[in-house]
Structure formats: structure tokens, C-alpha cells
Protein backbone atom coordinates (compact mmCIF):
# COMPACT_ATOMS: atom_id res chain seq x y z
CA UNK A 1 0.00 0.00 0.00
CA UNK A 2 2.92 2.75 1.01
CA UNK A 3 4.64 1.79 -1.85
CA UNK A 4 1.38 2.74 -4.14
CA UNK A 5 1.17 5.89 -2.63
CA UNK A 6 4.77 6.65 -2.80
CA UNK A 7 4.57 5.72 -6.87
CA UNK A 8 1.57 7.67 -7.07
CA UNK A 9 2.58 10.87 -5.36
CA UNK A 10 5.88 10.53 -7.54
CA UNK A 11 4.05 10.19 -11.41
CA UNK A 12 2.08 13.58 -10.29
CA UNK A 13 4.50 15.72 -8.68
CA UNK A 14 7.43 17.66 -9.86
CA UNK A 15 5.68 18.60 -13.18
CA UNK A 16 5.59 22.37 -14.05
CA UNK A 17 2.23 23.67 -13.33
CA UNK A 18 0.35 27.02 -14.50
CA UNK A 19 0.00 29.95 -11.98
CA UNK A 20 -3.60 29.33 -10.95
CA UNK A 21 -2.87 25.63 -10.50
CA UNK A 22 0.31 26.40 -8.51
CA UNK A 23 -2.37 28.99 -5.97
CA UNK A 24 -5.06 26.75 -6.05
CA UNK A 25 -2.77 23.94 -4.23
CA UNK A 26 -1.10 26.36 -1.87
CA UNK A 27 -4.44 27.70 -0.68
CA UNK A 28 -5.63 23.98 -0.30
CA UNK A 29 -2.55 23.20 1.67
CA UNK A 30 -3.16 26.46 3.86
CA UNK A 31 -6.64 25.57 4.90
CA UNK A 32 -5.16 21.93 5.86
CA UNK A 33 -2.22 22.60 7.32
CA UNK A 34 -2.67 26.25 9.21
CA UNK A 35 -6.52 25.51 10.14
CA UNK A 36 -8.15 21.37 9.82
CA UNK A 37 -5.39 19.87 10.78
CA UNK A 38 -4.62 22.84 13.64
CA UNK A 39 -8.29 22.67 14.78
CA UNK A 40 -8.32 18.69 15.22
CA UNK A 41 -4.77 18.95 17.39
CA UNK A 42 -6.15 21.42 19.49
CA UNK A 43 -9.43 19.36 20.18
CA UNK A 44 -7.38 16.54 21.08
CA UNK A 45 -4.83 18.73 23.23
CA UNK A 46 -7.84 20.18 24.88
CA UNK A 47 -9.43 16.78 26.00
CA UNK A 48 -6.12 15.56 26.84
CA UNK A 49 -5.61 19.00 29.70
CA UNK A 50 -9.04 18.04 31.06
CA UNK A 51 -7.17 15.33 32.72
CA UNK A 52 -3.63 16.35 33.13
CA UNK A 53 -3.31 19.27 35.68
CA UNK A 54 -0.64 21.72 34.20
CA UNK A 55 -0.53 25.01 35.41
CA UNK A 56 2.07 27.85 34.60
CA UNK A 57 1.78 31.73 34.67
CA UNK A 58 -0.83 32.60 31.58
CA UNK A 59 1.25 35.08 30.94
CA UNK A 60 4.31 32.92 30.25
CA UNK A 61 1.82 30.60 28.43
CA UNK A 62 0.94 33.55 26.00
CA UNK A 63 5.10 34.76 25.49
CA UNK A 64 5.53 31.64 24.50
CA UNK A 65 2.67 30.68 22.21
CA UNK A 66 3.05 34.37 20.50
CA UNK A 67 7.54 33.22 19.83
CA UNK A 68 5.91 29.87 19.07
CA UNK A 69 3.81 31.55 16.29
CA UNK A 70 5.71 33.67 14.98
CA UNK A 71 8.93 31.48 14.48
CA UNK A 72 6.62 28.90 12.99
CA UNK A 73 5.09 31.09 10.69
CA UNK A 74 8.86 32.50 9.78
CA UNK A 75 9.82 29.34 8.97
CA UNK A 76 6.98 28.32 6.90
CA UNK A 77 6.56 31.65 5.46
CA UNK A 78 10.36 31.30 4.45
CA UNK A 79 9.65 27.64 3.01
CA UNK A 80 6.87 28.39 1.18
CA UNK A 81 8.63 31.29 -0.78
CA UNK A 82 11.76 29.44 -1.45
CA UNK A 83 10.20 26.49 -2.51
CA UNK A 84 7.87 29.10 -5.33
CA UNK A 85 10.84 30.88 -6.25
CA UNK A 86 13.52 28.28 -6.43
CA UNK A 87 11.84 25.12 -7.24
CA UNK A 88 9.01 26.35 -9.30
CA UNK A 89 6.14 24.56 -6.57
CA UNK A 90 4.36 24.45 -3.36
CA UNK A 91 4.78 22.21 -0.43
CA UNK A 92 1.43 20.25 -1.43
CA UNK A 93 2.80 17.06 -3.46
CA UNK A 94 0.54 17.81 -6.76
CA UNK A 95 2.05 20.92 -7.50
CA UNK A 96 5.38 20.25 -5.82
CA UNK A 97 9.04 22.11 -6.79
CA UNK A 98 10.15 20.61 -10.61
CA UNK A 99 13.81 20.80 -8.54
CA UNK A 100 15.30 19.59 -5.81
CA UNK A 101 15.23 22.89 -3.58
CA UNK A 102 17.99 22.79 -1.12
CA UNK A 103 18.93 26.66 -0.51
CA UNK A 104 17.36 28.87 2.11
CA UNK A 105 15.89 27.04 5.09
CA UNK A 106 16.49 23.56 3.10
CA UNK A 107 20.82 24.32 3.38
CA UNK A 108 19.92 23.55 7.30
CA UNK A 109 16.96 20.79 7.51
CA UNK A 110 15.61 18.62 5.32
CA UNK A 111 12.19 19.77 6.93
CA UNK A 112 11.26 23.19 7.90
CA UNK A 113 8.32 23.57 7.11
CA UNK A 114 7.29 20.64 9.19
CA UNK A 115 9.65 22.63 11.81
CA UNK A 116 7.68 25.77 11.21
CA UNK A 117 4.34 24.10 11.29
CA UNK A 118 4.86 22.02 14.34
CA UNK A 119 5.91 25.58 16.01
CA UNK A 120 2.85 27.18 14.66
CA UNK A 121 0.61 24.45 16.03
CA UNK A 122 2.34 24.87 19.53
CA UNK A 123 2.03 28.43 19.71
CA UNK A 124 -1.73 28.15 18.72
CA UNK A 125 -2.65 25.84 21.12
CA UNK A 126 -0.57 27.37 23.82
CA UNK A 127 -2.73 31.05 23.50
CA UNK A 128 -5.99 29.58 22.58
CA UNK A 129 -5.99 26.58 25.35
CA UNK A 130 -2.93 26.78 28.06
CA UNK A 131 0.70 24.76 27.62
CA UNK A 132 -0.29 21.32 27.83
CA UNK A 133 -2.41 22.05 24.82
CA UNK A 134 0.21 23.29 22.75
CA UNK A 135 2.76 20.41 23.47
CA UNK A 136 0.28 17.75 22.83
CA UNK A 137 -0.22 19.80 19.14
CA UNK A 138 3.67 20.29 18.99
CA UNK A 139 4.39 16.37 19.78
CA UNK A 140 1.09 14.83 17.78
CA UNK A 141 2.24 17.17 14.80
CA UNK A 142 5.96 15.91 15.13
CA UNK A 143 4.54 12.40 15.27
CA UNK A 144 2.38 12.52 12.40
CA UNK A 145 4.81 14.57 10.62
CA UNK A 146 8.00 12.25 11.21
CA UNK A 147 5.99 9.51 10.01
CA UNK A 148 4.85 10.83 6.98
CA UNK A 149 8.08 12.14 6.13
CA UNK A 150 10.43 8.80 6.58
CA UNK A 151 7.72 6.43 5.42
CA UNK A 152 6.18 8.25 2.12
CA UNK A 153 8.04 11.75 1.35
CA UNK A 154 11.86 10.14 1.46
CA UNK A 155 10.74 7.62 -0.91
CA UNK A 156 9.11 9.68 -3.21
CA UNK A 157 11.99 12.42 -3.72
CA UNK A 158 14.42 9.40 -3.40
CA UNK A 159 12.40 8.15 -6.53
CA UNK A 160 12.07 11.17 -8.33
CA UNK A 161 15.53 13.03 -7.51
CA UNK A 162 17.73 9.65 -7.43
CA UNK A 163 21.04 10.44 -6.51
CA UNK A 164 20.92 14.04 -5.98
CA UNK A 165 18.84 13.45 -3.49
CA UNK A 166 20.24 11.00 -1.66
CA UNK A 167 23.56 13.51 -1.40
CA UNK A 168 21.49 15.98 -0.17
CA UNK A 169 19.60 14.06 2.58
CA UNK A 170 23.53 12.57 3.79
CA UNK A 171 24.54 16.32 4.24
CA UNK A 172 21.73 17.87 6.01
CA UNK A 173 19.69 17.21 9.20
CA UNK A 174 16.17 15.54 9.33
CA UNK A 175 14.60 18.23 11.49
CA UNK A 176 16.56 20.28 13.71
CA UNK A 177 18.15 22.75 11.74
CA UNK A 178 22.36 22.50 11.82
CA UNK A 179 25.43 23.53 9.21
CA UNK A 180 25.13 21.16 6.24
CA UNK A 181 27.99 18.51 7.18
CA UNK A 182 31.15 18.24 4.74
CA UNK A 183 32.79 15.16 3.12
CA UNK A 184 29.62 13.04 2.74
């Protein structure tokens, strides 16, 4: 089954696509990614702090949700432009980059925008809920994210890039963002 959605995902991405294509998918991955899939983290993070007493300052709860959502959205926002001016695409698979994009936040993590979206998520549930919201958004989204990533997305640019991408993914980190390493 993976591997049908891996070959699947790999015949329809990559492929140049016309402007109102290319907006149409970015404004279908915004209303998943910044609100459905927000909204049904913070539901679960919500029942989850009915039964887990957490309490902290609200104050410190809000400084950090507000750095949590505004470093997410930096990162994504930084993504999302690199990825439309570099590679030609959006993050959403069917009208994904027609290059291997591995400048701006990409030269430090294979990931960011799953960086910048799991920070997002964390800093939303965080203001709207309290802290133990936020970090069961932050470690659901990492979760589901991780998972998604190593079992379908490696594949498919592993597929689609060959060895190019395999060079990149030696030199630079899965998620936390470092200096590419040398000699690999």
C-alpha cells in the first residue's frame, strides 16, 4: 500500500504547473495545514488537559505561544517562498518544486516547514488553550509529521531526484536545523 502511494505521489509531482494551479494547491494546503489539521490537534490537546493538571503563569503561556507563532510562521513563510521561487512549486505534493530545492531554510533541515508548522501548532494551542495544549499539538504534529516524512516523502523524492537526493539528505539534518555537514 505505502509503496502505491509513494509511486503515485511521484508520477504527479514535480511537473511544471500554470500559476492558478500552482495557488489553487497552496491555498488547499493552507486551509489543511494552518486551520483542519490545527483545529483537530487542538481538540485533542484540549481533551487531553481536562485530565492532566498543568498550570504555569498565563502570561508565560501567551510569550511563549506568540515566539511559538511567529517562528513557525517564519519558517513556513520562508519555506513556502523558497520552494515558489527556487523550485518552481508548493509544499502540497501535486504541485510540488520541478527541482530539488535545497537553498534557504532547506541548506539547514531537510524539513522546515514541518519545523515551522509544528511551532505554529504549539504556539496556537498554547494562546488559545494553556501549555499542555500546545505540546500535545507540537508532539502529535511531530509524530504525524515524522511519520509521513520517513515512510512516504523520502521515498518519493528518493524516486524522483535519485542520486541528488540521496547527497542531499547525507549532508543535512532531518529536522533540527544544523550547518550542512562536509565530506559526505
Amino acid at each position: 500500500m505505502k509503496d502505491r502511494i509513494v509511486g503515485y505521489i511521484a508520477r504527479h509531482a514535480g511537473k511544471e504547473r500554470p500559476m492558478p494551479i500552482r495557488i489553487m494547491w497552496l491555498a488547499a494546503g493552507v486551509l489543511v495545514f494552518l486551520v483542519a489539521i490545527p483545529l483537530t490537534l487542538g481538540l485533542l490537546g484540549h481533551w487531553v488537559s481536562g485530565y492532566v493538571a498543568f498550570g504555569i503563569p498565563r502570561l508565560l503561556e501567551l510569550a511563549l505561544g506568540i515566539t511559538g507563532v511567529c517562528v513557525g510562521l517564519l519558517f513556513l513563510l520562508w519555506s513556502i517562498t523558497t520552494f515558489w521561487s527556487i523550485g518552481r512549486g508548493t509544499p502540497v505534493p501535486f504541485a510540488s518544486p520541478t527541482k530539488l530545492v535545497s537553498s534557504g531554510p532547506f541548506k539547514y533541515t531537510r524539513n522546515p516547514i514541518k519545523l515551522g508548522a509544528v511551532l505554529f501548532y504549539f504556539g496556537l494551542g498554547t494562546i488559545g488553550d494553556g501549555l499542555l495544549t500546545g505540546l500535545v499539538m507540537l508532539v502529535l504534529g511531530l509524530i504525524l509529521g515524522t511519520t509521513y516524512h520517513r515512510r512516504i516523502e523520502e521515498k518519493e523524492l528518493a524516486l524522483r531526484f535519485g542520486n541528488e537526493y540521496e547527497e542531499y539528505r547525507k549532508r543535512t539534518s532531518f529536522f533540527i536545523p544544523l550547518p550542512p555537514r562536509k565530506g559526505k
